[in-house]
C-alpha atoms as a PDB file:
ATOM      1  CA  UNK A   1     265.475  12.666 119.245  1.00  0.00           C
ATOM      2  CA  UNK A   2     261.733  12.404 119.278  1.00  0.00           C
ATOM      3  CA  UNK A   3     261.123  16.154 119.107  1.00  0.00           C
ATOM      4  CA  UNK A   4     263.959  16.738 116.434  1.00  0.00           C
ATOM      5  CA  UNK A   5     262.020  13.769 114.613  1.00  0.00           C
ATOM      6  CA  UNK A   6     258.846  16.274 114.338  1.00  0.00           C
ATOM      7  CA  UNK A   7     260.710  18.873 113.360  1.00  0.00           C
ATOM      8  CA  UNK A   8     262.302  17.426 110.497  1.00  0.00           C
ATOM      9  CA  UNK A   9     258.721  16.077 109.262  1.00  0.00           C
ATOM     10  CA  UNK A  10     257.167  19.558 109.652  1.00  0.00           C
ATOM     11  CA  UNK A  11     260.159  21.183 107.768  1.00  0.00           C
ATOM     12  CA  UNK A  12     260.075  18.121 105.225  1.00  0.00           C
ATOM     13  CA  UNK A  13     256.253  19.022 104.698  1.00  0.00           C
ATOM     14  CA  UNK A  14     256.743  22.776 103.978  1.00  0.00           C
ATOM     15  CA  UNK A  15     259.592  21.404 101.439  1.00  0.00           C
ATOM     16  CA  UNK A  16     257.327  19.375 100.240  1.00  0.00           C
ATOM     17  CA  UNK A  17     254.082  21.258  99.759  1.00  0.00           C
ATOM     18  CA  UNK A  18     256.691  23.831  97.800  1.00  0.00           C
ATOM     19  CA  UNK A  19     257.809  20.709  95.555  1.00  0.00           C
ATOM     20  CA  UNK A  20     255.224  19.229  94.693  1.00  0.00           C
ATOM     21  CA  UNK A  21     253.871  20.818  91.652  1.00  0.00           C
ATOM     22  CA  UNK A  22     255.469  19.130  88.561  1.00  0.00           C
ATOM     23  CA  UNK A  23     255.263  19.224  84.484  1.00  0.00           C
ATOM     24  CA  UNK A  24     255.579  16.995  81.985  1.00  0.00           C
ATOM     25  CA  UNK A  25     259.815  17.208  80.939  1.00  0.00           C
ATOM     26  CA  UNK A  26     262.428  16.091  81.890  1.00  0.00           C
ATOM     27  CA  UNK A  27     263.808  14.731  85.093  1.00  0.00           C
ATOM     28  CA  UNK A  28     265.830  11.801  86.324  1.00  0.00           C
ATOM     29  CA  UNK A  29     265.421   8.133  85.760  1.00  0.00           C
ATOM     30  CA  UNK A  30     265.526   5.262  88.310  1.00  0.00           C
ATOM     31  CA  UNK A  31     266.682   6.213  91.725  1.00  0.00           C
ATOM     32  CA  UNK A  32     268.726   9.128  90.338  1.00  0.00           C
ATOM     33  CA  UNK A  33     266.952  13.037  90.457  1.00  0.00           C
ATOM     34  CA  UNK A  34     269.553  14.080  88.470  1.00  0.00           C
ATOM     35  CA  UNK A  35     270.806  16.461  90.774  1.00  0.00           C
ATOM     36  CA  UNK A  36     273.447  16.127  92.716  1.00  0.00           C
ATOM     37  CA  UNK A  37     272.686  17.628  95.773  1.00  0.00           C
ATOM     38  CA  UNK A  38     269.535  16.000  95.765  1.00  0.00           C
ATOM     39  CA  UNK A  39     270.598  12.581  95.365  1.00  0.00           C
ATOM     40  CA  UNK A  40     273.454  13.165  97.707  1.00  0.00           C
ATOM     41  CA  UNK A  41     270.487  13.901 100.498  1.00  0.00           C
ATOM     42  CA  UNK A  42     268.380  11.000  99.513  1.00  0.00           C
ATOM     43  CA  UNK A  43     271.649   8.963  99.983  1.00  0.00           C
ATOM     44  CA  UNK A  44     272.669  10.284 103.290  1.00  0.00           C
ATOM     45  CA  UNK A  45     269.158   9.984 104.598  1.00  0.00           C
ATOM     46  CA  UNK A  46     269.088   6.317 103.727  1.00  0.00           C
ATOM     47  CA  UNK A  47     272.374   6.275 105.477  1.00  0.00           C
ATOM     48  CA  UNK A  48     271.164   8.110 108.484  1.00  0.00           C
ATOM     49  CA  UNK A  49     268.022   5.630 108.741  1.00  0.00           C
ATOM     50  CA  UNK A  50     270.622   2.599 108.357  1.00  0.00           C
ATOM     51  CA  UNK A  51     272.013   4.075 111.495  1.00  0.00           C
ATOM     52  CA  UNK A  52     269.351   4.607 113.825  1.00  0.00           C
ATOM     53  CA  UNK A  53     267.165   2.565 116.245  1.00  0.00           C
ATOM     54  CA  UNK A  54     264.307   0.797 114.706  1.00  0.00           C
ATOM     55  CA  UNK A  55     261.555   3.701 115.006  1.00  0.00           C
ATOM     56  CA  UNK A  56     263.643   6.342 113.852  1.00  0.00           C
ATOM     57  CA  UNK A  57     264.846   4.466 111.038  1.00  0.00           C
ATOM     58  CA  UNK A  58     261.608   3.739 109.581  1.00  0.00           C
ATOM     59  CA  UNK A  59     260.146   7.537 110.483  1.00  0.00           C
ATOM     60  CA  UNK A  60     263.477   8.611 108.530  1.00  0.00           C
ATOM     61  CA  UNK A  61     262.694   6.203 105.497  1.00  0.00           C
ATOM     62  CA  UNK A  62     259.712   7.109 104.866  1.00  0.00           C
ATOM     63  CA  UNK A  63     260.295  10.857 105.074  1.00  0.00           C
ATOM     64  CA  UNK A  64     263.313  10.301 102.672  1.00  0.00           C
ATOM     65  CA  UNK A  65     260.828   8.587 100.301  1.00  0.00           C
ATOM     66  CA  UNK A  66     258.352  11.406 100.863  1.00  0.00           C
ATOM     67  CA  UNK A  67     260.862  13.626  99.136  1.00  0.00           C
ATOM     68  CA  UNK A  68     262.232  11.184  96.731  1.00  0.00           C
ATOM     69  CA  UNK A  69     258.363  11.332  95.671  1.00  0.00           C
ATOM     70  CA  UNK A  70     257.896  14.858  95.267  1.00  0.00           C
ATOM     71  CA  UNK A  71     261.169  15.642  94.274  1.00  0.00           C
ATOM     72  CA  UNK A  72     260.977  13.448  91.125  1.00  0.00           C
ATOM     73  CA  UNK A  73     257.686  15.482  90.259  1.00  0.00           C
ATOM     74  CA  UNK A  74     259.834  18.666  90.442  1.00  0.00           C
ATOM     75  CA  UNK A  75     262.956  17.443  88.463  1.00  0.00           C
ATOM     76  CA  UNK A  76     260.174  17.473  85.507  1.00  0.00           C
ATOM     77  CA  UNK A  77     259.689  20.542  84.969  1.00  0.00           C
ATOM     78  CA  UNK A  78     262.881  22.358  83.818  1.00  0.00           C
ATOM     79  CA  UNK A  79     262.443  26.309  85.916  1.00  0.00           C
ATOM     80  CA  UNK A  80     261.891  24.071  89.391  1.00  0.00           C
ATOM     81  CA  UNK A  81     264.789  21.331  88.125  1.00  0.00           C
ATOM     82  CA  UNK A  82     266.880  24.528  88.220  1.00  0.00           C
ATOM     83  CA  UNK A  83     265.859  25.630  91.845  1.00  0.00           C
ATOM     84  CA  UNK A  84     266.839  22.065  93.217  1.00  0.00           C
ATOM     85  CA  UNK A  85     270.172  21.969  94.146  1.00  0.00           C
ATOM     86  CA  UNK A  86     270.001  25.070  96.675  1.00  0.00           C
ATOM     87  CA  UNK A  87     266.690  23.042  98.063  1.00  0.00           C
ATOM     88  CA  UNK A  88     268.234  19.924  98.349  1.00  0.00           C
ATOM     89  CA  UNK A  89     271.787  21.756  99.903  1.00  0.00           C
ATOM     90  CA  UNK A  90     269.274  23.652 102.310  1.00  0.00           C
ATOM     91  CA  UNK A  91     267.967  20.236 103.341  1.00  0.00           C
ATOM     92  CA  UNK A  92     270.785  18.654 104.181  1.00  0.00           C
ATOM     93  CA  UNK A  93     272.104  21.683 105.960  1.00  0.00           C
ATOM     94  CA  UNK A  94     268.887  21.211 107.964  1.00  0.00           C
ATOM     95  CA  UNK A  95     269.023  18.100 108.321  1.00  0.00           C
ATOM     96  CA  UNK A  96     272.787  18.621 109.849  1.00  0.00           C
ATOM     97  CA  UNK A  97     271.120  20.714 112.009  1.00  0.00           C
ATOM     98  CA  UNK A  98     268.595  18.353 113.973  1.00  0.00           C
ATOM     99  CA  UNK A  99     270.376  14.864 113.614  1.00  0.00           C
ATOM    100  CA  UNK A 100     273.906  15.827 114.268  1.00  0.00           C
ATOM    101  CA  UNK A 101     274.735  11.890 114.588  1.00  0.00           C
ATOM    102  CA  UNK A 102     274.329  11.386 111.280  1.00  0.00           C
ATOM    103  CA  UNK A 103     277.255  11.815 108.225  1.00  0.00           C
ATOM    104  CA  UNK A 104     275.411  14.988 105.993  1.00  0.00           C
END
């Protein structure tokens, strides 16, 4: 589990480093991205870290709030808004992927 854990935070840091530049419209409110597939993800990995021992739980949180972060930056501007939804489907295919014992 450990070494899937470092996987996901190395691919959740390329994500991010690609999502992190934002502008100054639009984007969602509250806990919602307005995006489907990208609240969807935040949802299962709160779900996921609900699940899991202690350690992972918290490593899992705070990557999902990692995105959350940058994400919210992204949904801003309107050109990467539109590029969302395949990021966030990607990332929960990924996620899939290296926790299988999780609901994605």
């Amino acid at each position: 589990m450990t070494k899937n854990l470092m996987f996901v935070f190395a691919l959740s840091a390329s994500v991010f480093a690609g999502c992190s530049k934002g502008g100054d419209k639009g984007g969602g409110g509250g806990d919602s991205l307005g995006v489907a597939e990208c609240d969807a993800y935040l949802d299962k990995m709160a779900a996921c870290a609900k699940k899991s021992d202690k350690t992972t739980g918290e490593q899992l949180t705070k990557m999902r709030d990692m995105m959350a972060n940058a994400w919210k930056d992204s949904v801003k501007d309107p050109e990467q808004k539109k590029e969302m939804p395949r990021v966030c489907t990607t990332a929960i295919a990924d996620m899939k992927k290296q926790i299988p014992t999780c609901d994605w």
